[in-house]
Protein backbone atom coordinates (compact mmCIF):
# COMPACT_ATOMS: atom_id res chain seq x y z
CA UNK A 1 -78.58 127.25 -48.64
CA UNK A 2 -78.02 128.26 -52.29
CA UNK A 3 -78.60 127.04 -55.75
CA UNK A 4 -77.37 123.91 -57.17
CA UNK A 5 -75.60 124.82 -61.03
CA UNK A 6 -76.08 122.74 -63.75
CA UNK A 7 -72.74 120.98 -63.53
CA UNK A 8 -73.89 118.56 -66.29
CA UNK A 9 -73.56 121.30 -69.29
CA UNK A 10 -70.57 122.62 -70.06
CA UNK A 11 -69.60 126.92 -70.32
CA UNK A 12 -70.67 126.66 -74.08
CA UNK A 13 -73.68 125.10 -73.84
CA UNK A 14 -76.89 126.23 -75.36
CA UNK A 15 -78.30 126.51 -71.80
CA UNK A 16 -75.71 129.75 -71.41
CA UNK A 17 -75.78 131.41 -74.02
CA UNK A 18 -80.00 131.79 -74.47
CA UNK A 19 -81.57 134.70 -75.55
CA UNK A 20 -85.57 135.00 -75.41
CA UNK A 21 -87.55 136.71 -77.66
CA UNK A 22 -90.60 137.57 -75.38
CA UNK A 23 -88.10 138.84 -73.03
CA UNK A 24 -85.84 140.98 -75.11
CA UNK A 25 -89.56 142.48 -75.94
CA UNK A 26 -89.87 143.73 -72.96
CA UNK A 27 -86.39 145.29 -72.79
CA UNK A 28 -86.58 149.06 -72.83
CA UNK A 29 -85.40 150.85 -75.71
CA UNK A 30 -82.56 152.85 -74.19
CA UNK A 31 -81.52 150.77 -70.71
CA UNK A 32 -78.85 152.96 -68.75
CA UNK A 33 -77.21 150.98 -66.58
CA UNK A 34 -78.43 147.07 -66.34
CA UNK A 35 -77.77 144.39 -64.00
CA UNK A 36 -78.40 140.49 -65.20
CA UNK A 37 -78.51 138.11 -62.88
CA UNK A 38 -78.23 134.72 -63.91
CA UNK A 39 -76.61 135.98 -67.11
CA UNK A 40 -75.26 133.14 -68.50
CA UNK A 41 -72.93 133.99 -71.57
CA UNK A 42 -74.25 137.20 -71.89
CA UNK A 43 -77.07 136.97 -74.38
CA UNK A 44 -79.24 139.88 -72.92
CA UNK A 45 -76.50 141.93 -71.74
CA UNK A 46 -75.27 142.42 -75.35
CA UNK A 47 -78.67 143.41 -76.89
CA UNK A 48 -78.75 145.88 -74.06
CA UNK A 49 -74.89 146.91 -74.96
CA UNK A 50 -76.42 147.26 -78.39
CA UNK A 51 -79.13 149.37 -77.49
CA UNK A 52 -76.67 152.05 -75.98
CA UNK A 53 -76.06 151.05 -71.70
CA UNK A 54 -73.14 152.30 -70.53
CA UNK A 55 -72.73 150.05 -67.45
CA UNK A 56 -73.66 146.66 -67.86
CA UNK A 57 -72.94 144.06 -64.77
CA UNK A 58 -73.63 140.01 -64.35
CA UNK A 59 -73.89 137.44 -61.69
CA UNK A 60 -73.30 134.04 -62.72
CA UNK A 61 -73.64 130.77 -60.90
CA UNK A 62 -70.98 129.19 -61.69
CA UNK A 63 -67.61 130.30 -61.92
CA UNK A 64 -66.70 128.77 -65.70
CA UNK A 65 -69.35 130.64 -66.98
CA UNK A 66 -68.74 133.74 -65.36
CA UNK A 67 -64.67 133.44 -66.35
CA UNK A 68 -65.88 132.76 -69.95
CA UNK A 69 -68.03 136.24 -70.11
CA UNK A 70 -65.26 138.05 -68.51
CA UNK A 71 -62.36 136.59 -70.89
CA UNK A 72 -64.51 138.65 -73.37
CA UNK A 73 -63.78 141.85 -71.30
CA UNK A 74 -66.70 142.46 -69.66
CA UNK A 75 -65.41 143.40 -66.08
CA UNK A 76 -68.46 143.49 -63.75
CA UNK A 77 -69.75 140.15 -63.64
CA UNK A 78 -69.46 138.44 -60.26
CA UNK A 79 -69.25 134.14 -60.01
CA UNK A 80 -71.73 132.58 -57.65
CA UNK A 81 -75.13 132.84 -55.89
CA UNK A 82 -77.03 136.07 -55.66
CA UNK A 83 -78.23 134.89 -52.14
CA UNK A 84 -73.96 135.34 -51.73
CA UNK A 85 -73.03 138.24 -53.07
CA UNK A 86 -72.43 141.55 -51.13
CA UNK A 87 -74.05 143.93 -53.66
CA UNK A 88 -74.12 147.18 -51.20
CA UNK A 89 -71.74 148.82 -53.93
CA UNK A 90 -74.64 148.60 -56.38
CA UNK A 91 -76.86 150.30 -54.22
CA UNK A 92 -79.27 152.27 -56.64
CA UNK A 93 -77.24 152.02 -59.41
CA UNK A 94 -79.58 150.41 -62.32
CA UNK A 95 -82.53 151.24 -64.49
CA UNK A 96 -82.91 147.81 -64.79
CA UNK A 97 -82.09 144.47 -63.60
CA UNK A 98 -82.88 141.41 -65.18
CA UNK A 99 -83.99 137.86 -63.21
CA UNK A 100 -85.35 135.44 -66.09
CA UNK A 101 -85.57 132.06 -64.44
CA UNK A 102 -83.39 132.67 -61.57
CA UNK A 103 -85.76 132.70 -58.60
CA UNK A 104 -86.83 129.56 -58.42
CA UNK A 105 -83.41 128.26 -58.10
CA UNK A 106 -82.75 129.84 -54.81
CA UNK A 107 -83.88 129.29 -51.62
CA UNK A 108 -85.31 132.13 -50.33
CA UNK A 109 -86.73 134.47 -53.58
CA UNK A 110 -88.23 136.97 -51.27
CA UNK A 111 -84.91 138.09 -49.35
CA UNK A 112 -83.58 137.86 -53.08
CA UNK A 113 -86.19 140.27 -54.75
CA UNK A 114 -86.09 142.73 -51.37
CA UNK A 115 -82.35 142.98 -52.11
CA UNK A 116 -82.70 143.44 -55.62
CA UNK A 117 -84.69 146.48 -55.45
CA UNK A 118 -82.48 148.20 -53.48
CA UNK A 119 -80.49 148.39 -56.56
CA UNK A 120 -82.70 149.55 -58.80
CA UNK A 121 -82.19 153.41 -59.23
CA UNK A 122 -85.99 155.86 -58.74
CA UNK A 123 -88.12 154.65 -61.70
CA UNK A 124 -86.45 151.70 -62.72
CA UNK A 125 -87.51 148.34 -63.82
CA UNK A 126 -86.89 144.63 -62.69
CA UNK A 127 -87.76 142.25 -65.46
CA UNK A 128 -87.82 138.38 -65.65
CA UNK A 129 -89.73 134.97 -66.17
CA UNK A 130 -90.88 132.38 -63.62
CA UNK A 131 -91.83 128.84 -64.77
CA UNK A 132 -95.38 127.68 -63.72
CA UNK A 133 -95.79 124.83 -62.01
CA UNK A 134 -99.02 124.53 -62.47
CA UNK A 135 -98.60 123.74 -65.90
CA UNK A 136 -101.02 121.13 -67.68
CA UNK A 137 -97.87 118.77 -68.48
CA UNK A 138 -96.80 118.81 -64.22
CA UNK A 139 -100.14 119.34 -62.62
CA UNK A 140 -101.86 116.25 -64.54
CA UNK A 141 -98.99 113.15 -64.42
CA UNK A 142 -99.24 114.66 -60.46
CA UNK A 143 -103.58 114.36 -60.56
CA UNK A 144 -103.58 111.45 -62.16
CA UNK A 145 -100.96 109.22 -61.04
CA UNK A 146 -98.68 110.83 -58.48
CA UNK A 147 -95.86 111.39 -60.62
CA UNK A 148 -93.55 114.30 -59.84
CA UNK A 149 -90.12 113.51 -61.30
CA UNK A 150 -87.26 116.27 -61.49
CA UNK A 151 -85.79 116.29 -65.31
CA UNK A 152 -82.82 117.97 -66.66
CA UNK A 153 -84.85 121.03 -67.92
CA UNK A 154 -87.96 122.33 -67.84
CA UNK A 155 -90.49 123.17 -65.21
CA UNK A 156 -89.50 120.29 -63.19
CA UNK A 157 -85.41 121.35 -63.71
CA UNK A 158 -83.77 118.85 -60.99
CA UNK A 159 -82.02 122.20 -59.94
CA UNK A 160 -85.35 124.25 -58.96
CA UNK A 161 -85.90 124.89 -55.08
CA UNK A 162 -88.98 126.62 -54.86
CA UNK A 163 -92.60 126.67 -57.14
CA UNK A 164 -95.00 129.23 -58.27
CA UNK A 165 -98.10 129.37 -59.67
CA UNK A 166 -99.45 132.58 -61.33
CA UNK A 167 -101.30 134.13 -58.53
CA UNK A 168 -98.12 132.85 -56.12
CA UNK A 169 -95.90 134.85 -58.47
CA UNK A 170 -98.40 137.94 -57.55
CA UNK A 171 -98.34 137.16 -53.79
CA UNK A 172 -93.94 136.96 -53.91
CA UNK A 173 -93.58 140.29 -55.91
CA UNK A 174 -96.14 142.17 -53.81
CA UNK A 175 -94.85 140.70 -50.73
CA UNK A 176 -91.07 142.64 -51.15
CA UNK A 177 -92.74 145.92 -52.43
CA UNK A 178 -93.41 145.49 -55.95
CA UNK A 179 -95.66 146.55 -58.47
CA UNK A 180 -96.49 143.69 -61.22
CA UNK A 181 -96.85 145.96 -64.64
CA UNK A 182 -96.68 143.16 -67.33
CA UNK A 183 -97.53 139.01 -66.16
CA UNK A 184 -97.66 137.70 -69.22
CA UNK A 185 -97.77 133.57 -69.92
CA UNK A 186 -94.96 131.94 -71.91
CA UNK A 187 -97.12 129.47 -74.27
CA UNK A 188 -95.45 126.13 -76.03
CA UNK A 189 -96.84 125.81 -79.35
CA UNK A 190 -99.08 127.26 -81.48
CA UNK A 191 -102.29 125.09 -80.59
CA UNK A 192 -101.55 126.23 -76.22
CA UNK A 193 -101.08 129.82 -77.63
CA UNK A 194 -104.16 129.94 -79.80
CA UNK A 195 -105.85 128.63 -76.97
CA UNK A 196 -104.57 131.36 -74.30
CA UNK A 197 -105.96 134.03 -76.82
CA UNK A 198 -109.31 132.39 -77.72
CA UNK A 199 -110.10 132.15 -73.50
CA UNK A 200 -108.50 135.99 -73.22
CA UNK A 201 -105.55 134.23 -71.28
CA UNK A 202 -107.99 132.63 -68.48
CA UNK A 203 -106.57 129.19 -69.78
CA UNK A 204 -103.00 130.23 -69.24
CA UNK A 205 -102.95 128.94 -65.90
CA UNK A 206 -102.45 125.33 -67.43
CA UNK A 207 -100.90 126.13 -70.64
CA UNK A 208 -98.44 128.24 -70.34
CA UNK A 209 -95.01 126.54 -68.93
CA UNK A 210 -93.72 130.13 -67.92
CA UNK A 211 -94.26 133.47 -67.33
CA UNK A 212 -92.73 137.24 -68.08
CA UNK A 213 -92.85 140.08 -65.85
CA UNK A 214 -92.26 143.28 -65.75
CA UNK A 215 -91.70 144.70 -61.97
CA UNK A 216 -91.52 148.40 -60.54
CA UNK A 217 -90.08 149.24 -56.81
CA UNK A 218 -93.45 150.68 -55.16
């Protein structure tokens, strides 16, 4: 079973073409060779072409998408799932991949993340963002009056097979064999972020709708 695409937004779409600043943060400096999967239009993969990789590659869900990025000439991108893809030929080939908000859109993110490290080269980096389903704006309409309704975006995206909470996130990265460097929450609005600081992140669990990670092959 794979992951459903978001056949409701077209190639151009905002949803594509996103690029993060609390992820491009944790972007090294001088990436090598990176790997995006989910890449969308491209959005990270040309701040890493920026910062000097010589191989950049992409895996897109859906095929438009993917065509789009390559009419642009990038060459390596595959169309479809990861959980698909025969990826043997990128067999420790990266310093880093990339997997923001792609793992909870497949079925099985463990077989997923295993697979991934295999391509990252000695040393490198996989880095990413999960959403948190424990968030204040999911876990209380669920406390309170049973509500749990799939939306177009969001924490509850209609497209999203499997949910994590922060310390789940832990359990699924140590479980394939990797080392959790950087968990860091993804905060909406100033008021949830000021909060997060002032409780030295122990509030985060509710407030923050997302998190980034930063993940080394143990």
């Amino acid at each position: 079973m794979t992951s459903l695409a978001h056949t409701t937004f077209s190639a151009d779409a905002g949803y594509y073409g996103e690029v993060r600043p609390s992820l491009v943060a944790l972007l090294p400096e001088k990436p090598r060779a990176v790997l995006d999967v989910g890449c969308g239009r491209g959005g990270h993969l040309k701040i890493c072409r920026e910062r000097g990789a010589e191989r950049l590659a992409g895996i897109e869900l859906r095929a438009d998408v993917a065509d789009a990025l390559r009419a642009e000439g990038w060459a390596e991108v595959l169309a479809g799932s990861v959980e698909d893809q025969d990826l043997s030929r990128f067999e420790g080939a990266f310093d880093l991949i990339i997997a923001s908000f792609v793992l909870e859109h497949v079925a099985d993110p463990w077989t997923v993340l295993a697979r991934l490290k295999t391509l990252l080269a000695p040393g490198g980096r996989l880095i990413g963002a999960l959403p948190n389903v424990r968030y204040w704006r999911v876990a209380l309409p669920l406390l309170v009056t049973g509500d749990w309704t799939y939306v177009e975006e969001g924490v509850m995206d209609r497209t999203h097979l499997r949910f994590f909470t922060r310390r789940t996130m832990r359990d699924l990265f140590a479980a394939t064999g990797f080392a959790c460097e950087t968990l860091q929450p993804i905060c909406g609005g100033r008021l949830a972020t000021l909060a997060n600081r002032l409780t030295a992140g122990a509030a985060s669990g509710l407030l923050a709708w997302g998190y980034d990670f930063v993940l080394k092959a143990e």
